[in-house]
N, C-alpha and C. Protein backbone atom coordinates (compact mmCIF):
# COMPACT_ATOMS: atom_id res chain seq x y z
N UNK A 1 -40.97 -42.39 27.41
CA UNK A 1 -40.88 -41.89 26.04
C UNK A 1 -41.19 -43.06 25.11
N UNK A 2 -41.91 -42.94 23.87
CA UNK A 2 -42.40 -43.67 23.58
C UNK A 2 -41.58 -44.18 22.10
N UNK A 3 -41.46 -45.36 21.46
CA UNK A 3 -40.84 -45.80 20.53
C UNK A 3 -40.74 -44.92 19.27
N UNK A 4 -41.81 -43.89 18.94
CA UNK A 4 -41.84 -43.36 17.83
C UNK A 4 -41.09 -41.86 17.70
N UNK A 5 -41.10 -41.45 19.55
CA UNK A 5 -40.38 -40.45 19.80
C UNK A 5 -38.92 -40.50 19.71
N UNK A 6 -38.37 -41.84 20.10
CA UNK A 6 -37.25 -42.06 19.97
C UNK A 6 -36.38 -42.53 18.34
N UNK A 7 -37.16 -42.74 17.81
CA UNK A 7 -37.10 -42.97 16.31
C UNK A 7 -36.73 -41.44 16.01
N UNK A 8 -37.79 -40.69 15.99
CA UNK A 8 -38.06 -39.14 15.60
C UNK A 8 -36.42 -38.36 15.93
N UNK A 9 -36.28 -38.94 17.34
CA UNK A 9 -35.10 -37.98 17.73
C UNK A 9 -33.81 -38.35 17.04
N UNK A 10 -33.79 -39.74 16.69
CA UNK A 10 -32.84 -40.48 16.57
C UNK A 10 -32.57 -40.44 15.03
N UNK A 11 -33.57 -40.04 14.26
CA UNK A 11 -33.44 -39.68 12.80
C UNK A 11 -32.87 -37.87 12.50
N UNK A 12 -34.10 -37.13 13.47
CA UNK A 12 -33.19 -35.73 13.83
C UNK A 12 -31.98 -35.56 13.54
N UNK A 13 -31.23 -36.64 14.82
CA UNK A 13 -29.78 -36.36 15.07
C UNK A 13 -28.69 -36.89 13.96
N UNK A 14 -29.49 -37.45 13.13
CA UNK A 14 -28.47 -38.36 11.74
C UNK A 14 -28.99 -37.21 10.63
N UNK A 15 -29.55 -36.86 10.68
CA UNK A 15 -30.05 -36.70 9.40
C UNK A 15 -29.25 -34.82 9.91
N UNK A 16 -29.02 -34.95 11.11
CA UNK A 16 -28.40 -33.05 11.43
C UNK A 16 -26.58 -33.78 11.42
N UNK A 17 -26.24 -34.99 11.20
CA UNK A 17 -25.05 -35.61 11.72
C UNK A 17 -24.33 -35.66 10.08
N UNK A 18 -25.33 -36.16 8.84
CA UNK A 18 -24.95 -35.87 7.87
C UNK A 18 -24.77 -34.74 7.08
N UNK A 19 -25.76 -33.97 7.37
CA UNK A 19 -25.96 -32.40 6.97
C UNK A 19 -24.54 -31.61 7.57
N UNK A 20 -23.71 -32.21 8.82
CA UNK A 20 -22.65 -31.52 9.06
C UNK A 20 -21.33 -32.02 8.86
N UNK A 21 -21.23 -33.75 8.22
CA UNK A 21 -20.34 -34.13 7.44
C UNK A 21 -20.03 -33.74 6.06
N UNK A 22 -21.23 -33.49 5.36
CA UNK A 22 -21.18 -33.11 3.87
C UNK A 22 -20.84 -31.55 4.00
N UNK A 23 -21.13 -30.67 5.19
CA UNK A 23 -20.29 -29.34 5.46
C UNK A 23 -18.79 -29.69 5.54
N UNK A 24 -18.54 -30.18 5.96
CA UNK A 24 -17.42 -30.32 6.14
C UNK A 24 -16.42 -31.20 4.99
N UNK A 25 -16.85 -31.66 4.45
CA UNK A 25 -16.24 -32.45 3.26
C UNK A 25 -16.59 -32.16 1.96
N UNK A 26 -17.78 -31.25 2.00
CA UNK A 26 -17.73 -30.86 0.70
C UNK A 26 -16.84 -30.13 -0.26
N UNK A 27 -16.21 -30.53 -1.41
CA UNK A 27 -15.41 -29.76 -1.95
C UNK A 27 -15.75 -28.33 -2.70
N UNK A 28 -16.40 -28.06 -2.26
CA UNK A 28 -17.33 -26.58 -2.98
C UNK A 28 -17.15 -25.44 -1.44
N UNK A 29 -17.45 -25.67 -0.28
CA UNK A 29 -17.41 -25.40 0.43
C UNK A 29 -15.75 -24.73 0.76
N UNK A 30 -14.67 -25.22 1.10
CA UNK A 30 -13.34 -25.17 0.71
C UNK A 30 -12.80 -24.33 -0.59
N UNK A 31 -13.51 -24.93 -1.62
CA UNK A 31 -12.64 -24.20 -3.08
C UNK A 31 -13.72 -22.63 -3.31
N UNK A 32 -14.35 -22.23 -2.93
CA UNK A 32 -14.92 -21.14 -3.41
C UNK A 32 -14.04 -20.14 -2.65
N UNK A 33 -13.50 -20.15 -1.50
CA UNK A 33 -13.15 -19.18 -0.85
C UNK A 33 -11.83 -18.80 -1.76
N UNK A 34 -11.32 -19.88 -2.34
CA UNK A 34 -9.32 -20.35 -2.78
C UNK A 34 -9.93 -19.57 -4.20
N UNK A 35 -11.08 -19.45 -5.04
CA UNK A 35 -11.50 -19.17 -6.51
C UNK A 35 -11.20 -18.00 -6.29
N UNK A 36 -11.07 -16.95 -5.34
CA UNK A 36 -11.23 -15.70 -5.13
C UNK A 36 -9.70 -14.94 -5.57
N UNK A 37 -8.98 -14.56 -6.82
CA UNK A 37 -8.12 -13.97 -6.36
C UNK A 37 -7.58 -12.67 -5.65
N UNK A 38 -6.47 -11.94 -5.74
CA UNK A 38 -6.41 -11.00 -5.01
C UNK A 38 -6.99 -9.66 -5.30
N UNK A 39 -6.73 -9.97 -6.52
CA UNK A 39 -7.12 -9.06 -7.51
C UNK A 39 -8.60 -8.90 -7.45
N UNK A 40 -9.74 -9.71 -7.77
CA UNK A 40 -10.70 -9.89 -7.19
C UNK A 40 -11.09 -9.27 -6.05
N UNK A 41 -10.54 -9.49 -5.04
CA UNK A 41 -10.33 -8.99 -3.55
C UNK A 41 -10.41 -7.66 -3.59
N UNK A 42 -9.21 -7.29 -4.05
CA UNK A 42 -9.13 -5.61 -4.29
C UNK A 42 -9.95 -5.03 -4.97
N UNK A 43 -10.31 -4.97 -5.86
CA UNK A 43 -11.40 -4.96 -6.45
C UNK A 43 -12.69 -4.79 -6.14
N UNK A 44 -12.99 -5.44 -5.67
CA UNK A 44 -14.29 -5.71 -4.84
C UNK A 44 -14.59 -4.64 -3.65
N UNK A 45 -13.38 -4.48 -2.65
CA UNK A 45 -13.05 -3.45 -1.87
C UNK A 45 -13.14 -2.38 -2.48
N UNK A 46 -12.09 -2.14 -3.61
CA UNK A 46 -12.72 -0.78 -4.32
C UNK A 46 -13.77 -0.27 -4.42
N UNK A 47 -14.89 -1.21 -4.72
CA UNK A 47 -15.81 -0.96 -5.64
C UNK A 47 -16.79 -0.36 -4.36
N UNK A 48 -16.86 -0.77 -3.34
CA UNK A 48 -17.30 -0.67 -2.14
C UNK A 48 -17.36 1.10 -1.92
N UNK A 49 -16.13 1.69 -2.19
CA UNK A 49 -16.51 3.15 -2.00
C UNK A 49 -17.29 4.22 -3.35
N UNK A 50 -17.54 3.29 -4.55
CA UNK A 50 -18.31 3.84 -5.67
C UNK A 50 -19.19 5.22 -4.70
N UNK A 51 -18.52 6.20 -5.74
CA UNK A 51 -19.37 7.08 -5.37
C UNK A 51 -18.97 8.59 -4.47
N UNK A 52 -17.84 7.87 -3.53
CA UNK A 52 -17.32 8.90 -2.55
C UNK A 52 -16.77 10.11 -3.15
N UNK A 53 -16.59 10.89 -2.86
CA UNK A 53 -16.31 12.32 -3.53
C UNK A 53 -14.78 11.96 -3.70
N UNK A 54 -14.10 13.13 -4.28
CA UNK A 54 -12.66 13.38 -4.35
C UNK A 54 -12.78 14.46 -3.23
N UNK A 55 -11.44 14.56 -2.44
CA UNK A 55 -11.12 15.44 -1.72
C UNK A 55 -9.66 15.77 -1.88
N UNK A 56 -9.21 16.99 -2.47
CA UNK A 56 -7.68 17.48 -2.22
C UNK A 56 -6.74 16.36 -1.18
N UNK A 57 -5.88 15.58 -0.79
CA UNK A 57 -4.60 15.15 0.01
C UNK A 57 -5.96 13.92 0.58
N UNK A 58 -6.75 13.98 0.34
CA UNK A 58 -7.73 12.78 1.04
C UNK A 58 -7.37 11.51 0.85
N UNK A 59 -6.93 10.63 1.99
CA UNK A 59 -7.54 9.68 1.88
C UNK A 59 -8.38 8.67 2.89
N UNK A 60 -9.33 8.87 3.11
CA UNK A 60 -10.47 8.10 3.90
C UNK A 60 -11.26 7.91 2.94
N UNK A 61 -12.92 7.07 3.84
CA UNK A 61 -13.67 7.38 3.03
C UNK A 61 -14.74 8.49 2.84
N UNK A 62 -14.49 9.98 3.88
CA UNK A 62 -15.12 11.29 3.62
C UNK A 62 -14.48 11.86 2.73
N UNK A 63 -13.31 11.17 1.71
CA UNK A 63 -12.72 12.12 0.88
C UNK A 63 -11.69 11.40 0.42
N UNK A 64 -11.15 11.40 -1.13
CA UNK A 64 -10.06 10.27 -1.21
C UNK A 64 -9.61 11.63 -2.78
N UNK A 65 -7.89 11.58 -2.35
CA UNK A 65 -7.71 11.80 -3.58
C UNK A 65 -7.35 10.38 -4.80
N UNK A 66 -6.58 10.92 -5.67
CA UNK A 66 -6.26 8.96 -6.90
C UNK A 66 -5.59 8.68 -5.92
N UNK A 67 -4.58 8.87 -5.11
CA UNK A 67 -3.51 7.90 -4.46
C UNK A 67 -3.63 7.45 -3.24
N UNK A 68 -4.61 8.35 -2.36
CA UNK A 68 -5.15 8.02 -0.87
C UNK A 68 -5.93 7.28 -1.12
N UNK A 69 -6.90 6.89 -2.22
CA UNK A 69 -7.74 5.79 -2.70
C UNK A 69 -6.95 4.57 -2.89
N UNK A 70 -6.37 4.52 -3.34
CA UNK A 70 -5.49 3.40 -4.04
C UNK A 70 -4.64 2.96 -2.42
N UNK A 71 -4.60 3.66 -2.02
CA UNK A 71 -3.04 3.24 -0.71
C UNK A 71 -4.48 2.46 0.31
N UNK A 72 -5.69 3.53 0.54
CA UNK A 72 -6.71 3.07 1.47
C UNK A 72 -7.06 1.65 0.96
N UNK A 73 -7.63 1.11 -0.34
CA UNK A 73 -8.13 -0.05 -0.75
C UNK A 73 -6.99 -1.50 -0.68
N UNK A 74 -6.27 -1.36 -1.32
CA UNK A 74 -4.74 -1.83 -0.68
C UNK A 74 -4.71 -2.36 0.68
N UNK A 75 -4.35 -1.35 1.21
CA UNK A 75 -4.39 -1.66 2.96
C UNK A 75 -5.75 -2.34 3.75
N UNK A 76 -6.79 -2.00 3.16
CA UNK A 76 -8.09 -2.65 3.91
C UNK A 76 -8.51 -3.89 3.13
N UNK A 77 -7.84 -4.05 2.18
CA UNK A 77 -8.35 -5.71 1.39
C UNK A 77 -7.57 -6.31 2.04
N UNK A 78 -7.70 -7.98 2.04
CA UNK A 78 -7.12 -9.38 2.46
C UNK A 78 -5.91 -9.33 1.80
N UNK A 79 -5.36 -9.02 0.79
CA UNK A 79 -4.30 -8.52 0.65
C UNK A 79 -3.34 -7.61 1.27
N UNK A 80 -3.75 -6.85 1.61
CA UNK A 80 -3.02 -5.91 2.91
C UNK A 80 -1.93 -5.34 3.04
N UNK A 81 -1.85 -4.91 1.41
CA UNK A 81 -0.24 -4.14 1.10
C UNK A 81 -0.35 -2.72 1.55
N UNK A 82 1.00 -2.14 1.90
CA UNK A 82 1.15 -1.17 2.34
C UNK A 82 1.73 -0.54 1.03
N UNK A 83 1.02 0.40 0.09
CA UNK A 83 1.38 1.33 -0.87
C UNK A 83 2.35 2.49 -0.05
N UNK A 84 3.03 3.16 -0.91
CA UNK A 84 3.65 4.88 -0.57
C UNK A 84 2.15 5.49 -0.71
N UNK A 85 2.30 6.97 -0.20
CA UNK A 85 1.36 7.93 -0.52
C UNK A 85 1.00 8.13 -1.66
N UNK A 86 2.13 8.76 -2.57
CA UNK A 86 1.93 9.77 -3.64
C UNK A 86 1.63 8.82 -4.78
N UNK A 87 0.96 9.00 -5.81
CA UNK A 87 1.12 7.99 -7.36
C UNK A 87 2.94 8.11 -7.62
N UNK A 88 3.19 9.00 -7.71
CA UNK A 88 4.98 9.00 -8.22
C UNK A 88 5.32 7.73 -7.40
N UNK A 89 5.52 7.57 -6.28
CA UNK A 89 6.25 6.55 -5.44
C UNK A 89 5.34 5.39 -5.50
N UNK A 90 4.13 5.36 -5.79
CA UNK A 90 3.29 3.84 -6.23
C UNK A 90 3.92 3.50 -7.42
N UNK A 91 3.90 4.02 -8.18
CA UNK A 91 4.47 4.19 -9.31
C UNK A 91 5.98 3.12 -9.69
N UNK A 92 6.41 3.59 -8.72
CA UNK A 92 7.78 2.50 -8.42
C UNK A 92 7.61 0.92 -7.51
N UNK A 93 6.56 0.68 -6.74
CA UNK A 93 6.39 -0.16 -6.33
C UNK A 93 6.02 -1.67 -7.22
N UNK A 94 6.41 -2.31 -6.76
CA UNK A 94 6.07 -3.84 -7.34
C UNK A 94 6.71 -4.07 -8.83
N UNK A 95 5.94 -4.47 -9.81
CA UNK A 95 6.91 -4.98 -10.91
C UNK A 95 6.27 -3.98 -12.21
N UNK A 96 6.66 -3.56 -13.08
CA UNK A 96 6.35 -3.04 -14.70
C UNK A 96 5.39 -4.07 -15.19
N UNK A 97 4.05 -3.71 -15.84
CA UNK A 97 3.62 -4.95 -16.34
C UNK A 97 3.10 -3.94 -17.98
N UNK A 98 3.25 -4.87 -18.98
CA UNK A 98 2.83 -4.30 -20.42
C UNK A 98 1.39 -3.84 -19.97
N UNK A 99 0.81 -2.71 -20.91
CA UNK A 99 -0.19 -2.75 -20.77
C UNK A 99 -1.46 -4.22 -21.38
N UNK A 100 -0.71 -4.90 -22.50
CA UNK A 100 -1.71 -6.11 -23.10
C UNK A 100 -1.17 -7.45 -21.87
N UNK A 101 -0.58 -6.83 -20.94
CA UNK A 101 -1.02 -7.97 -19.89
C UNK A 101 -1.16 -7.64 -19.07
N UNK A 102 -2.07 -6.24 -18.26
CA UNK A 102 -2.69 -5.52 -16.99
C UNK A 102 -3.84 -6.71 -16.92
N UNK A 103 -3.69 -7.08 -15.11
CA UNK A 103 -4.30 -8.04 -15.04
C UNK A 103 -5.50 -7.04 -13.98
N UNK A 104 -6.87 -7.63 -13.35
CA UNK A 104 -7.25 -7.00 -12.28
C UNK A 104 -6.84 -6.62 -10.94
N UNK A 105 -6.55 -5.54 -10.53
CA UNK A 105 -5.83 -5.49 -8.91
C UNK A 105 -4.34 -4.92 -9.68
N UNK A 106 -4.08 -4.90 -10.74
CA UNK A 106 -2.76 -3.79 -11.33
C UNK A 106 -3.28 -2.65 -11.13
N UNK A 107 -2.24 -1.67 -10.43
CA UNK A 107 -2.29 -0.59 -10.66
C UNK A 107 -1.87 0.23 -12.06
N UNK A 108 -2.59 1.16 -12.36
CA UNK A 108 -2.39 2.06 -13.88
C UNK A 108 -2.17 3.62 -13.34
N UNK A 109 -1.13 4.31 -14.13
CA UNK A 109 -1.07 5.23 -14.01
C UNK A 109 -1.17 5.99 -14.92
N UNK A 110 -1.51 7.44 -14.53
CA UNK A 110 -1.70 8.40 -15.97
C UNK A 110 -0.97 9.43 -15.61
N UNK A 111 -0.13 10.54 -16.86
CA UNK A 111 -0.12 11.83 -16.86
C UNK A 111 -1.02 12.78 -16.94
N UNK A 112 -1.74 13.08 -16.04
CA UNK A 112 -2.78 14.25 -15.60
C UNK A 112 -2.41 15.42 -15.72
N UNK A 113 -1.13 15.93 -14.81
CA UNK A 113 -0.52 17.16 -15.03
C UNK A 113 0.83 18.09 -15.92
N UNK A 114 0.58 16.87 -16.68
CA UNK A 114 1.85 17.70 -18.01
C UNK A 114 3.18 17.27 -17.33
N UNK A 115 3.20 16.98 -15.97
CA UNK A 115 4.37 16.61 -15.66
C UNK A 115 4.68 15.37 -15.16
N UNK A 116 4.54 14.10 -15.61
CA UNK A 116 4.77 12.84 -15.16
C UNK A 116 3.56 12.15 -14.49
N UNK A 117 3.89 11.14 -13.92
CA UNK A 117 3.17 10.28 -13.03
C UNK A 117 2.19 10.98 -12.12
N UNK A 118 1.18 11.31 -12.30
CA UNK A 118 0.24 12.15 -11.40
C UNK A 118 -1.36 11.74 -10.61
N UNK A 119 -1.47 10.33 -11.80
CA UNK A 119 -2.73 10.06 -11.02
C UNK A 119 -2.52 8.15 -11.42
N UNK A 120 -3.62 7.39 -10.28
CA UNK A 120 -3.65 6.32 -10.31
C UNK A 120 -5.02 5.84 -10.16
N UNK A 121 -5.04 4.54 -10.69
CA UNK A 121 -5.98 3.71 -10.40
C UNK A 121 -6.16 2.07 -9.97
N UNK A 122 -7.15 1.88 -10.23
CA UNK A 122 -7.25 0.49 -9.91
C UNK A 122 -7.47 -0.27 -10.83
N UNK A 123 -6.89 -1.56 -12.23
CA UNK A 123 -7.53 -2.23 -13.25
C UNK A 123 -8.53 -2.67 -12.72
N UNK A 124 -9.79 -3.15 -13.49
CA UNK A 124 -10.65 -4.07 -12.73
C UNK A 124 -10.41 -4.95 -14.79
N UNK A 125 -9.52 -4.91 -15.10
CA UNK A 125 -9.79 -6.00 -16.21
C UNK A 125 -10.36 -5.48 -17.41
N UNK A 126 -10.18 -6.08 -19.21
CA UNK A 126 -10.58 -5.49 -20.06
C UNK A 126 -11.12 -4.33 -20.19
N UNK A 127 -9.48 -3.06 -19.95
CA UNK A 127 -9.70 -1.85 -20.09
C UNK A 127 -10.26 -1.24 -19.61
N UNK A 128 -10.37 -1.83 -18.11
CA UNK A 128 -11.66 -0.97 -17.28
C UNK A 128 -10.84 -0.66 -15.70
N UNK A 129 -10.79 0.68 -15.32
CA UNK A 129 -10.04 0.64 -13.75
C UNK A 129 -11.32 1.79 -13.32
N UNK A 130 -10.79 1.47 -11.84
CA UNK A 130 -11.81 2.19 -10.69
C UNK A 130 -10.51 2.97 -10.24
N UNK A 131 -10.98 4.46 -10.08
CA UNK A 131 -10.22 5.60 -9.77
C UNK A 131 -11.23 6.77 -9.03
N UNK A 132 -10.55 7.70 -8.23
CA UNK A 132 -11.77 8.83 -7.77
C UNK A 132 -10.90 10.11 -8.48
N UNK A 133 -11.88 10.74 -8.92
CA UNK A 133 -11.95 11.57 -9.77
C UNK A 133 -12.31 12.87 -9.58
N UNK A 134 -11.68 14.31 -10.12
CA UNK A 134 -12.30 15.27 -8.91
C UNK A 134 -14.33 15.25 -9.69
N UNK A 135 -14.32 15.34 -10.72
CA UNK A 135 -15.60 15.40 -11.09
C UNK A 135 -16.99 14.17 -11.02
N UNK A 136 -16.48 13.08 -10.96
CA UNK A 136 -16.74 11.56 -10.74
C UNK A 136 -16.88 11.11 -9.31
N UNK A 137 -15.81 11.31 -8.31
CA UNK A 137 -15.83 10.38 -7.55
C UNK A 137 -15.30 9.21 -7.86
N UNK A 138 -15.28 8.15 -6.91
CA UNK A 138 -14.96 7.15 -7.22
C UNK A 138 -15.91 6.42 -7.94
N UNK A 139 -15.46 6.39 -9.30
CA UNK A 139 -15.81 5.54 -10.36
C UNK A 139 -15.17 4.64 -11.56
N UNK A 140 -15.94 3.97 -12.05
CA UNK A 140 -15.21 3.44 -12.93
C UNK A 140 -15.04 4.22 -14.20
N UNK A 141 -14.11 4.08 -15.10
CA UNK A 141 -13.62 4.69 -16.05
C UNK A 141 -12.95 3.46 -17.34
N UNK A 142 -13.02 4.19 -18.74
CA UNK A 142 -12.50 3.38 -19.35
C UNK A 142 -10.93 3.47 -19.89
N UNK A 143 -9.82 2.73 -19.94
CA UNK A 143 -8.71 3.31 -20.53
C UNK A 143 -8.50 3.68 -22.35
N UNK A 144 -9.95 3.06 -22.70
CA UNK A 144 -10.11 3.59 -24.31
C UNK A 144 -10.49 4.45 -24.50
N UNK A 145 -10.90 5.57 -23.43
CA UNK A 145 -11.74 6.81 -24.02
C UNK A 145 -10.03 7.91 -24.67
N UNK A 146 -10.75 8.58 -24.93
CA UNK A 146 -9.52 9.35 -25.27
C UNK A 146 -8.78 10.19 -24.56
N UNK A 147 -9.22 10.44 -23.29
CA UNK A 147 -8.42 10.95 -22.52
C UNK A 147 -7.27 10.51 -21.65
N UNK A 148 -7.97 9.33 -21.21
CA UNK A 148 -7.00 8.01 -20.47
C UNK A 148 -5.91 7.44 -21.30
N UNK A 149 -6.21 7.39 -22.67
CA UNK A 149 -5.65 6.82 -23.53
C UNK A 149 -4.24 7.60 -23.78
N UNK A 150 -4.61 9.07 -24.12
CA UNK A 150 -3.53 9.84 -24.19
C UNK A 150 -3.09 10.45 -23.33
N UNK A 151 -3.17 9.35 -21.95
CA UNK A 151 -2.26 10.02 -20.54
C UNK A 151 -1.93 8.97 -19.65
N UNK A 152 -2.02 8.13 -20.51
CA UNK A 152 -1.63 6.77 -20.04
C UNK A 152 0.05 6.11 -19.61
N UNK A 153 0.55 5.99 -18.93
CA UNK A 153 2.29 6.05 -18.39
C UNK A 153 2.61 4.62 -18.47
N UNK A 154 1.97 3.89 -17.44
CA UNK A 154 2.51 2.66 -17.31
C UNK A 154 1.38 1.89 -16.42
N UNK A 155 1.48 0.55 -16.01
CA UNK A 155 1.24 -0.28 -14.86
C UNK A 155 1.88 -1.31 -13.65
N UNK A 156 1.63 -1.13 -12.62
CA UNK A 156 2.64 -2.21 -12.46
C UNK A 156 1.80 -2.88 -11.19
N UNK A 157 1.92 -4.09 -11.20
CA UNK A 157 2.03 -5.46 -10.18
C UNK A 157 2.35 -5.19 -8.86
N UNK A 158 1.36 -4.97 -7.66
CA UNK A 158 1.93 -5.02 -6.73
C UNK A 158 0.99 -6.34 -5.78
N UNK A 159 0.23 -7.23 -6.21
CA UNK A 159 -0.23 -8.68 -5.51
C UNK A 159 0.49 -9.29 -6.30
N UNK A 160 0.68 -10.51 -5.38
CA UNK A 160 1.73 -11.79 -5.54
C UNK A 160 0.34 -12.56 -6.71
């Protein structure tokens, strides 16, 4: 083998030796994963079923009603909370949060049926949550329109 081959290989292997130190030590590499919060997380998962129909008691993704949506996204994000079924009993989970401090990954609830706590969603942040809907699907929605607005209950905190 000849001097120039061994140069060649020998630069290869440094130049593949640094390329896998600066992987490994780079601070960008490490902090992007940690930038991600949960909320984020959830979120993101949500957004993933845009589109799926509503189905009566559903929750998969051939069919989701507000609360089988919300319990399914929950459970399959990196977060990995186990919601109740119904919105009433989500409803009680985790902490009360004002509405001028619903963060993303809060759950929101509305009065839908004249009688209390009936439907849920997901915040995704400045007045905006992802919910499935019987006419919509899973979509996003605003809490300023006027319907949300005047059936609006509470929110509450269930990521750390």
């Amino acid at each position: 083998m000849g001097i120039s081959m061994k140069i060649s290989k020998l630069m290869v292997l440094g130049i593949s030796l640094l390329m896998l130190l600066a992987a490994l030590f780079s601070p960008v590499s490490n902090k992007a994963e940690a930038s991600v919060s949960w909320g984020q997380e959830v979120t993101e998962v949500a957004k993933r079923y845009m589109g799926v129909k509503y189905k009566a008691a559903g929750t998969t993704p051939k069919g989701f009603d507000a609360s089988g949506f919300t319990q399914y996204v929950f459970d399959k994000s990196a977060a990995d909370i186990k919601l109740p079924r119904t919105s009433k009993d989500q409803y009680k989970a985790g902490k009360a949060v004002k509405q001028k401090d619903i963060k993303e990954g809060d759950l929101v609830f509305f009065n839908t049926s004249g009688k209390g706590v009936s439907f849920v969603g997901i915040s995704l942040g400045k007045d905006k949550f992802i919910a499935v809907t019987v006419s919509k699907g899973v979509s996003i929605n605003s809490m300023k329109t006027k319907y949300w607005k005047d059936r609006y209950v509470g929110a509450r905190r269930v990521l750390k």
